[in-house]
PDB file of N, CA and C in Angstrom:
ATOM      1  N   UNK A   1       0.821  -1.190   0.000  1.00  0.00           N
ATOM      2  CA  UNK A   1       0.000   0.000   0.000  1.00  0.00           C
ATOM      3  C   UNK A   1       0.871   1.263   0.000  1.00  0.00           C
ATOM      4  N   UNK A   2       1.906   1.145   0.806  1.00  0.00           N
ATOM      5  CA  UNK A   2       2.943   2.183   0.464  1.00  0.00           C
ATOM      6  C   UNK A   2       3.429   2.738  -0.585  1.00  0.00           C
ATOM      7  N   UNK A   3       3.452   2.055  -1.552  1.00  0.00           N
ATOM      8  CA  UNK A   3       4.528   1.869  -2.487  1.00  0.00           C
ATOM      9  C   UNK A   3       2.887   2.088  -3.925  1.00  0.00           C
ATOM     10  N   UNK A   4       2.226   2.053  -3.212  1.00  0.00           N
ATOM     11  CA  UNK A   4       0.943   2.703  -4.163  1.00  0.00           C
ATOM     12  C   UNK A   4       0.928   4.480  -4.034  1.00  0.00           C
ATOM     13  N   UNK A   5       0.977   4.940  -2.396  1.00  0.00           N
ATOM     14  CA  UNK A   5       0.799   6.266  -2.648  1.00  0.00           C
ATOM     15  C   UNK A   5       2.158   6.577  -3.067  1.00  0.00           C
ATOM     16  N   UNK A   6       2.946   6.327  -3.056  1.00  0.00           N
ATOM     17  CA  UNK A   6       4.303   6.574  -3.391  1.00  0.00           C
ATOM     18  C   UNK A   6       4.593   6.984  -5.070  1.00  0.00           C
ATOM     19  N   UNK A   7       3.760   6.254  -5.716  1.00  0.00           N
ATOM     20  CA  UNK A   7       3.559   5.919  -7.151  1.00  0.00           C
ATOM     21  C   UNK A   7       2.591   7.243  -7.386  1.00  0.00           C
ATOM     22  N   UNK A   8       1.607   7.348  -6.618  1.00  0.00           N
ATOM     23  CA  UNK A   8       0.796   9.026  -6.538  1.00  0.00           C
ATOM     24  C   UNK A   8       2.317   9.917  -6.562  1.00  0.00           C
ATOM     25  N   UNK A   9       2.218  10.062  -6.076  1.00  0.00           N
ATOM     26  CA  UNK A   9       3.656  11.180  -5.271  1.00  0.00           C
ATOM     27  C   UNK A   9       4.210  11.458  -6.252  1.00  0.00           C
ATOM     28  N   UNK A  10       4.459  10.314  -6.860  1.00  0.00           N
ATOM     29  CA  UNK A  10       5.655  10.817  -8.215  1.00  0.00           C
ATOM     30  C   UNK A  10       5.141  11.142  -8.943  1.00  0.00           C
ATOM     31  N   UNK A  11       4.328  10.150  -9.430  1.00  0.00           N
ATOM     32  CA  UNK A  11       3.500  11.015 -10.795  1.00  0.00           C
ATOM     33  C   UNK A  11       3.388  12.473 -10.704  1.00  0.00           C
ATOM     34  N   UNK A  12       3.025  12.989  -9.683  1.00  0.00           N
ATOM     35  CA  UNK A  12       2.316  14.252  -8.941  1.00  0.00           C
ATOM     36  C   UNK A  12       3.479  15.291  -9.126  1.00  0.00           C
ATOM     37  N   UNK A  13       4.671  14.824  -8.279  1.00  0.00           N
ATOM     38  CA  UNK A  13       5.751  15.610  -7.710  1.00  0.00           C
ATOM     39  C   UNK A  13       6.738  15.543  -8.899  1.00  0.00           C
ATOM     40  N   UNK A  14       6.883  14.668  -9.706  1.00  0.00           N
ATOM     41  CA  UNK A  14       8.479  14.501 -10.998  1.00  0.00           C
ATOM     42  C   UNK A  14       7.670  14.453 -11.947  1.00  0.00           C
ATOM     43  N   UNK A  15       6.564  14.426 -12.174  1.00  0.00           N
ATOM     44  CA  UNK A  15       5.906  14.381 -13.500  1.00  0.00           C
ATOM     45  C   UNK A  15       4.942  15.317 -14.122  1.00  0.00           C
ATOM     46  N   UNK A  16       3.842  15.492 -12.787  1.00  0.00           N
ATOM     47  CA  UNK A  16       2.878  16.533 -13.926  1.00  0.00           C
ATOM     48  C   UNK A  16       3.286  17.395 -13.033  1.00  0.00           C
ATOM     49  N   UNK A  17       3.575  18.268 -12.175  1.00  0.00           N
ATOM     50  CA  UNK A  17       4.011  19.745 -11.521  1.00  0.00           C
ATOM     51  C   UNK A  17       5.310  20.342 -12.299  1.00  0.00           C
ATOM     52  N   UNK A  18       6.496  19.398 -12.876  1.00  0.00           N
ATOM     53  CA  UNK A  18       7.449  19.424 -13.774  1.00  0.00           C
ATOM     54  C   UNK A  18       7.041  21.161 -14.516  1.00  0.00           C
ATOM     55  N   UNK A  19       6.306  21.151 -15.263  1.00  0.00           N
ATOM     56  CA  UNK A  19       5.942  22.138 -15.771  1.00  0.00           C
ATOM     57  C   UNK A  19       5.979  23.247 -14.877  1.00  0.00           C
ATOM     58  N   UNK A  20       5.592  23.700 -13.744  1.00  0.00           N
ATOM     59  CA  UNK A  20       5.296  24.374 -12.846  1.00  0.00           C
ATOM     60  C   UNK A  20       6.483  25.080 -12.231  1.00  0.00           C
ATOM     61  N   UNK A  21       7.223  23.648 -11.972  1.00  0.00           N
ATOM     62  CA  UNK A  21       8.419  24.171 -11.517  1.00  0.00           C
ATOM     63  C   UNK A  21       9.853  24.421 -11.942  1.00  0.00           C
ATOM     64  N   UNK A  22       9.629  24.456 -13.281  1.00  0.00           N
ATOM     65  CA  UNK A  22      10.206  25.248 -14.367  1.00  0.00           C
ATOM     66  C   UNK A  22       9.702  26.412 -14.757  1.00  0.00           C
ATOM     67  N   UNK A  23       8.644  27.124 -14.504  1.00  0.00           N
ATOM     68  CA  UNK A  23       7.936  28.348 -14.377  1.00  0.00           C
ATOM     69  C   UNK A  23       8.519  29.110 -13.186  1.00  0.00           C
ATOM     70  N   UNK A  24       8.735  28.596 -11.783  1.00  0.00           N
ATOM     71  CA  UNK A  24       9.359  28.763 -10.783  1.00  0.00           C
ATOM     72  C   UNK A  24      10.706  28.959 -10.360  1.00  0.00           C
ATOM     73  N   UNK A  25      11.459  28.748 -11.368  1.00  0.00           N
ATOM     74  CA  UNK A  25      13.171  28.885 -11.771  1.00  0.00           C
ATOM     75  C   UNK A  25      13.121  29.904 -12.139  1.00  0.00           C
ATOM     76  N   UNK A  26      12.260  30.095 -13.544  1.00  0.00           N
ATOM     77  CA  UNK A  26      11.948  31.289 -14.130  1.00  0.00           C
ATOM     78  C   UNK A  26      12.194  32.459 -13.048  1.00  0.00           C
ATOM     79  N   UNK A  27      11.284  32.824 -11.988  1.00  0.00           N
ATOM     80  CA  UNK A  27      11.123  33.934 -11.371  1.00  0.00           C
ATOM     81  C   UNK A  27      12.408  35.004 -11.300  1.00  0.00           C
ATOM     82  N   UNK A  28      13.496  34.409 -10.720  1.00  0.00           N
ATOM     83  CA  UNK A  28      14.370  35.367 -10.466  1.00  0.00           C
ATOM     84  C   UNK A  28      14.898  35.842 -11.893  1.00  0.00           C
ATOM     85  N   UNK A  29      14.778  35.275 -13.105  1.00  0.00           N
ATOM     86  CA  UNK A  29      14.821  36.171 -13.992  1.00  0.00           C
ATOM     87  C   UNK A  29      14.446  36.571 -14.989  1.00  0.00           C
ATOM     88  N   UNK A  30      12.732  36.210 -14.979  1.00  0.00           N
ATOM     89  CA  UNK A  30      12.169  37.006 -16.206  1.00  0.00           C
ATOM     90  C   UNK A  30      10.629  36.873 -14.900  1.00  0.00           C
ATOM     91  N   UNK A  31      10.346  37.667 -14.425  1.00  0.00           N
ATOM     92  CA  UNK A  31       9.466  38.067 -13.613  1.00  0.00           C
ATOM     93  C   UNK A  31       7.556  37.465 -14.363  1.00  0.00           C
ATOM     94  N   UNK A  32       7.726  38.028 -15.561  1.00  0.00           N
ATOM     95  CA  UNK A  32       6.594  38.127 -16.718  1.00  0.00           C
ATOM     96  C   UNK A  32       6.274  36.757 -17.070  1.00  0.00           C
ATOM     97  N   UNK A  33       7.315  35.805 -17.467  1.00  0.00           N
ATOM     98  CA  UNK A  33       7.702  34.527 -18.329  1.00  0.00           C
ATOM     99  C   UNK A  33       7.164  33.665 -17.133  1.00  0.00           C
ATOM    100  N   UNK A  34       7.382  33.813 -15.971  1.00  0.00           N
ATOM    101  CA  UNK A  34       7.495  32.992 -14.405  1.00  0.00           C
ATOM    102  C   UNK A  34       5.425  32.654 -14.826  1.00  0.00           C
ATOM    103  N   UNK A  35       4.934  34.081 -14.727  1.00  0.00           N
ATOM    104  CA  UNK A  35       4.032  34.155 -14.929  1.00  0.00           C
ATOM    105  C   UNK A  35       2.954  34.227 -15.669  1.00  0.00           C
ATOM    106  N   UNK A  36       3.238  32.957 -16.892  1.00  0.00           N
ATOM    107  CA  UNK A  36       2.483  33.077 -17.779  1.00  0.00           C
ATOM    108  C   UNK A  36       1.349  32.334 -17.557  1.00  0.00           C
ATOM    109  N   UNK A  37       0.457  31.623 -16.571  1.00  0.00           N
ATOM    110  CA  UNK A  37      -0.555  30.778 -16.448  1.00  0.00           C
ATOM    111  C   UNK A  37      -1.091  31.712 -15.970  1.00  0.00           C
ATOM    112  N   UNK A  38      -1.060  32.772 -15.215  1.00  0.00           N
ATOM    113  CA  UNK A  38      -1.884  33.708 -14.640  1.00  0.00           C
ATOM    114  C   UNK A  38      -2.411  35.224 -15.746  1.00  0.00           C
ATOM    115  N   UNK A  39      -1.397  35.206 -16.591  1.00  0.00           N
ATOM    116  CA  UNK A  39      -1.334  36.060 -17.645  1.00  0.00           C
ATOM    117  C   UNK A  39      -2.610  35.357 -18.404  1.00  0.00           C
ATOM    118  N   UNK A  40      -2.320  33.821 -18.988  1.00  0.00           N
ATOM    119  CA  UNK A  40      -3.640  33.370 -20.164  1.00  0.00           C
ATOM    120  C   UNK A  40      -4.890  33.638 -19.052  1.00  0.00           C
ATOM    121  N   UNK A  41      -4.817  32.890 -17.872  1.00  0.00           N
ATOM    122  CA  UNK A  41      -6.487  32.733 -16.890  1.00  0.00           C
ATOM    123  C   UNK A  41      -6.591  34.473 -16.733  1.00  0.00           C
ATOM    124  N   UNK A  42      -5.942  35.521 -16.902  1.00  0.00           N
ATOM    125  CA  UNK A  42      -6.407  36.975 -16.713  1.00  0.00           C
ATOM    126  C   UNK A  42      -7.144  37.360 -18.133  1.00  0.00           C
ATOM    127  N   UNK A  43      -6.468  36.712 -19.463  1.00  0.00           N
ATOM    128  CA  UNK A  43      -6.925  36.909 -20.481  1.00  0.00           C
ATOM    129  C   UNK A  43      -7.762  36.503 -20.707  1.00  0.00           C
ATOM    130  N   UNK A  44      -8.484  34.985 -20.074  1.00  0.00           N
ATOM    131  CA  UNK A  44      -9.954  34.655 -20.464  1.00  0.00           C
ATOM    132  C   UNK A  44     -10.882  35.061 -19.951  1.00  0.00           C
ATOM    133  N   UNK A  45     -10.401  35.261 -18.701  1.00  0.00           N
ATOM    134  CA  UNK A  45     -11.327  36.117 -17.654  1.00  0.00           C
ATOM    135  C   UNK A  45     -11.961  37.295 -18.691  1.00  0.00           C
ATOM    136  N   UNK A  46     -10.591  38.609 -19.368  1.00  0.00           N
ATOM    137  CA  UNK A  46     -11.516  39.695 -19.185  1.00  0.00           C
ATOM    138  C   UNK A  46     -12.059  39.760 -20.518  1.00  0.00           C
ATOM    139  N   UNK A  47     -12.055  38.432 -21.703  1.00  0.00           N
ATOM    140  CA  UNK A  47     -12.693  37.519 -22.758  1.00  0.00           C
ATOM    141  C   UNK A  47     -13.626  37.407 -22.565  1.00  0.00           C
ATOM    142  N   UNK A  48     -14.501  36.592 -21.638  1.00  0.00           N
ATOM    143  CA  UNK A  48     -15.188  36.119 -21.107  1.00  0.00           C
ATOM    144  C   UNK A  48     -15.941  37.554 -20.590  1.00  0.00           C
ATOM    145  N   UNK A  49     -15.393  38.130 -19.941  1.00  0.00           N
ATOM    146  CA  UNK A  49     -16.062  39.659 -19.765  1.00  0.00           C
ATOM    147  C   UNK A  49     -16.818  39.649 -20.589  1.00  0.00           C
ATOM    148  N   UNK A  50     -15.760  40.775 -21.510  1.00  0.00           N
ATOM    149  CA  UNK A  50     -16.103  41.355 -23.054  1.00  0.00           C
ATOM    150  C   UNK A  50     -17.638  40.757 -23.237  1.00  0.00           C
ATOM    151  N   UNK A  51     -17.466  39.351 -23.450  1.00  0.00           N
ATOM    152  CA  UNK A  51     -18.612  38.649 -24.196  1.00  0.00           C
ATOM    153  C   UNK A  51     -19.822  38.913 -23.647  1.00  0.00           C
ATOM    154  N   UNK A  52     -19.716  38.639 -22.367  1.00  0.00           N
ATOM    155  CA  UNK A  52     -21.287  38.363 -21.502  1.00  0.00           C
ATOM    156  C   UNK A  52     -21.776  40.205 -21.414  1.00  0.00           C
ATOM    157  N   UNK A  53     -20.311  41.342 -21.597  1.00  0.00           N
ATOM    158  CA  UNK A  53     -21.067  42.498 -21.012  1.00  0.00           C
ATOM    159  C   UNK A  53     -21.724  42.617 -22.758  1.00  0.00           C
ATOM    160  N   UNK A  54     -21.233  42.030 -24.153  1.00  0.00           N
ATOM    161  CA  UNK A  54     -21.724  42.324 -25.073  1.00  0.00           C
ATOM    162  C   UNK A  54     -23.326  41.350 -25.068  1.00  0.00           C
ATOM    163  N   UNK A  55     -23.587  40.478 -24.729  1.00  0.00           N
ATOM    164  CA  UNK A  55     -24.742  40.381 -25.081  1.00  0.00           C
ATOM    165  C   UNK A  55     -25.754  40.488 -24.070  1.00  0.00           C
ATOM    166  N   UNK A  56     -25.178  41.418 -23.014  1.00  0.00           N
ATOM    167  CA  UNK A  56     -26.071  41.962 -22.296  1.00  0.00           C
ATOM    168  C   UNK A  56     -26.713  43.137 -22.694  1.00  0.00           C
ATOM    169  N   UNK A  57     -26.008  43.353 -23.470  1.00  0.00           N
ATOM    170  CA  UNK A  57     -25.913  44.851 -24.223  1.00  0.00           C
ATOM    171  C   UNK A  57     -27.059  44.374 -25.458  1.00  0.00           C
ATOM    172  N   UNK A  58     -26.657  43.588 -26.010  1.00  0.00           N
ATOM    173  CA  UNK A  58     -28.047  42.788 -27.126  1.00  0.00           C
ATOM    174  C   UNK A  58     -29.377  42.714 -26.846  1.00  0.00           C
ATOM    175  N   UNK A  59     -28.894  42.068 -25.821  1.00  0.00           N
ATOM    176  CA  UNK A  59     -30.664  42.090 -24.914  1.00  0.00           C
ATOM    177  C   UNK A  59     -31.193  43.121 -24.546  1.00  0.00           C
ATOM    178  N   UNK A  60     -30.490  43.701 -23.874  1.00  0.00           N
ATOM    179  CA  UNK A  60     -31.074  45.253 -23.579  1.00  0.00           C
ATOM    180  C   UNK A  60     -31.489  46.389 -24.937  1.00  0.00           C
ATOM    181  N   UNK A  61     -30.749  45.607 -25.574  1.00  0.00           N
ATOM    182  CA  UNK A  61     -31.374  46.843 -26.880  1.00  0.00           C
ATOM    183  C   UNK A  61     -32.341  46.156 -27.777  1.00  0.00           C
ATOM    184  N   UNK A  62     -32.299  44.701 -28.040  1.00  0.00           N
ATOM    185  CA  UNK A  62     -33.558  44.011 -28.417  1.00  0.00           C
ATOM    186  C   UNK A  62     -34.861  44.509 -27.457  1.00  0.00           C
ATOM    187  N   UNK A  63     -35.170  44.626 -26.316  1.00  0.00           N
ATOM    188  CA  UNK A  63     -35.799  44.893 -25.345  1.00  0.00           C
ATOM    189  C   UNK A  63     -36.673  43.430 -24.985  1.00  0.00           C
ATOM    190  N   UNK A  64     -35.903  42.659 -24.577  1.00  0.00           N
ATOM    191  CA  UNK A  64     -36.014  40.925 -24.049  1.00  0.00           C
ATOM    192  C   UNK A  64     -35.355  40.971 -23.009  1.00  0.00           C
ATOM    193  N   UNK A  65     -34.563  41.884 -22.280  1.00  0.00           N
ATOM    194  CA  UNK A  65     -34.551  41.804 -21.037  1.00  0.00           C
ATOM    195  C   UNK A  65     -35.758  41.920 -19.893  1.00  0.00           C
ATOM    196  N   UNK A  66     -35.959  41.159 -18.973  1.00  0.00           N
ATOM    197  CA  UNK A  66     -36.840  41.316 -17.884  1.00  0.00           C
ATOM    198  C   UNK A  66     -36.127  41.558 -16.923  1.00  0.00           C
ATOM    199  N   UNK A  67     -37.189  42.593 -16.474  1.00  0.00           N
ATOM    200  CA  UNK A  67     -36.410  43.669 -15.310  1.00  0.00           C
ATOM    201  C   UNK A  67     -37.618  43.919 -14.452  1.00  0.00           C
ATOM    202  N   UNK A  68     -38.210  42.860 -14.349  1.00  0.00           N
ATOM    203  CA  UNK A  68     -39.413  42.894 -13.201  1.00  0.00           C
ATOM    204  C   UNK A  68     -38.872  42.893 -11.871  1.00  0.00           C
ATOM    205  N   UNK A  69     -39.292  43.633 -11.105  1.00  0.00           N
ATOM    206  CA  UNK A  69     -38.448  43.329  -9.099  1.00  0.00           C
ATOM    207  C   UNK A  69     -39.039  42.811  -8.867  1.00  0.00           C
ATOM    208  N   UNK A  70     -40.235  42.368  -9.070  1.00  0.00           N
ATOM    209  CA  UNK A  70     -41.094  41.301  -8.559  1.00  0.00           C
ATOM    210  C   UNK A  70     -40.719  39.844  -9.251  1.00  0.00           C
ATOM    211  N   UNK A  71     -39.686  39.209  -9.489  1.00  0.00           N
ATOM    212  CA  UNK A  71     -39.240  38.261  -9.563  1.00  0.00           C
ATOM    213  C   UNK A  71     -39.207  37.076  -8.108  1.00  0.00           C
ATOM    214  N   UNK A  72     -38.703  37.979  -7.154  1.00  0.00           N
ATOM    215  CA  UNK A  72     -38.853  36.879  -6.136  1.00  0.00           C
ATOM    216  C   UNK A  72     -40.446  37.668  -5.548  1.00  0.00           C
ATOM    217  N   UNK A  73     -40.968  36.584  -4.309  1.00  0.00           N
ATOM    218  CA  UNK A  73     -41.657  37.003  -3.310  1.00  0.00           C
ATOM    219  C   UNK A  73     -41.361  37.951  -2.407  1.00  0.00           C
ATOM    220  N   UNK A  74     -39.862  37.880  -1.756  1.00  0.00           N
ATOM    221  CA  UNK A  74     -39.496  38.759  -0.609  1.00  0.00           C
ATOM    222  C   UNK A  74     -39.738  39.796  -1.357  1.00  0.00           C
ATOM    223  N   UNK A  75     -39.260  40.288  -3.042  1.00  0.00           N
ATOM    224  CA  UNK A  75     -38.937  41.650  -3.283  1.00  0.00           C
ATOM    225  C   UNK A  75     -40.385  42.450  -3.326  1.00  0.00           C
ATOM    226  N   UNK A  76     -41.688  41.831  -2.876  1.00  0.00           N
ATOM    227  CA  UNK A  76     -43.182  42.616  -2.926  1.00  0.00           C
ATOM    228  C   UNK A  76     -43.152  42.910  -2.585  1.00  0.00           C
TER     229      UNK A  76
END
């Protein structure tokens, strides 16, 4: 059973983090490069923005938005 989580461990620790911690060498000298997984997940993020504030913007000018406050009960 040992020698099972052990087999986790590695996979984990020498195999798929590998990537990671070659990103982590990086730091002391390219600050930017260290940080490129946070750079793409910032870029989809404000992608993902963009999109949803554009077809909010659709709806609202189709006029198919509902904007009733009386949606819930509490709000009567």
């Amino acid at each position: 059973m040992k020698s099972f989580f052990e087999g986790i461990q590695y996979l984990f620790v020498d195999i798929l983090f590998a990537p990671l911690d070659f990103l982590r060498s990086l730091e002391l000298s390219s600050w930017f490069v260290a940080n490129t997984i946070n750079w793409i997940f910032m870029i989809i993020c404000a992608a993902a923005m963009v999109y949803w504030i554009r077809q909010l913007k659709i709806f609202e000018d189709a006029g198919t938005e509902k904007q009733d406050t009386t949606a819930h009960s509490f709000l009567k």
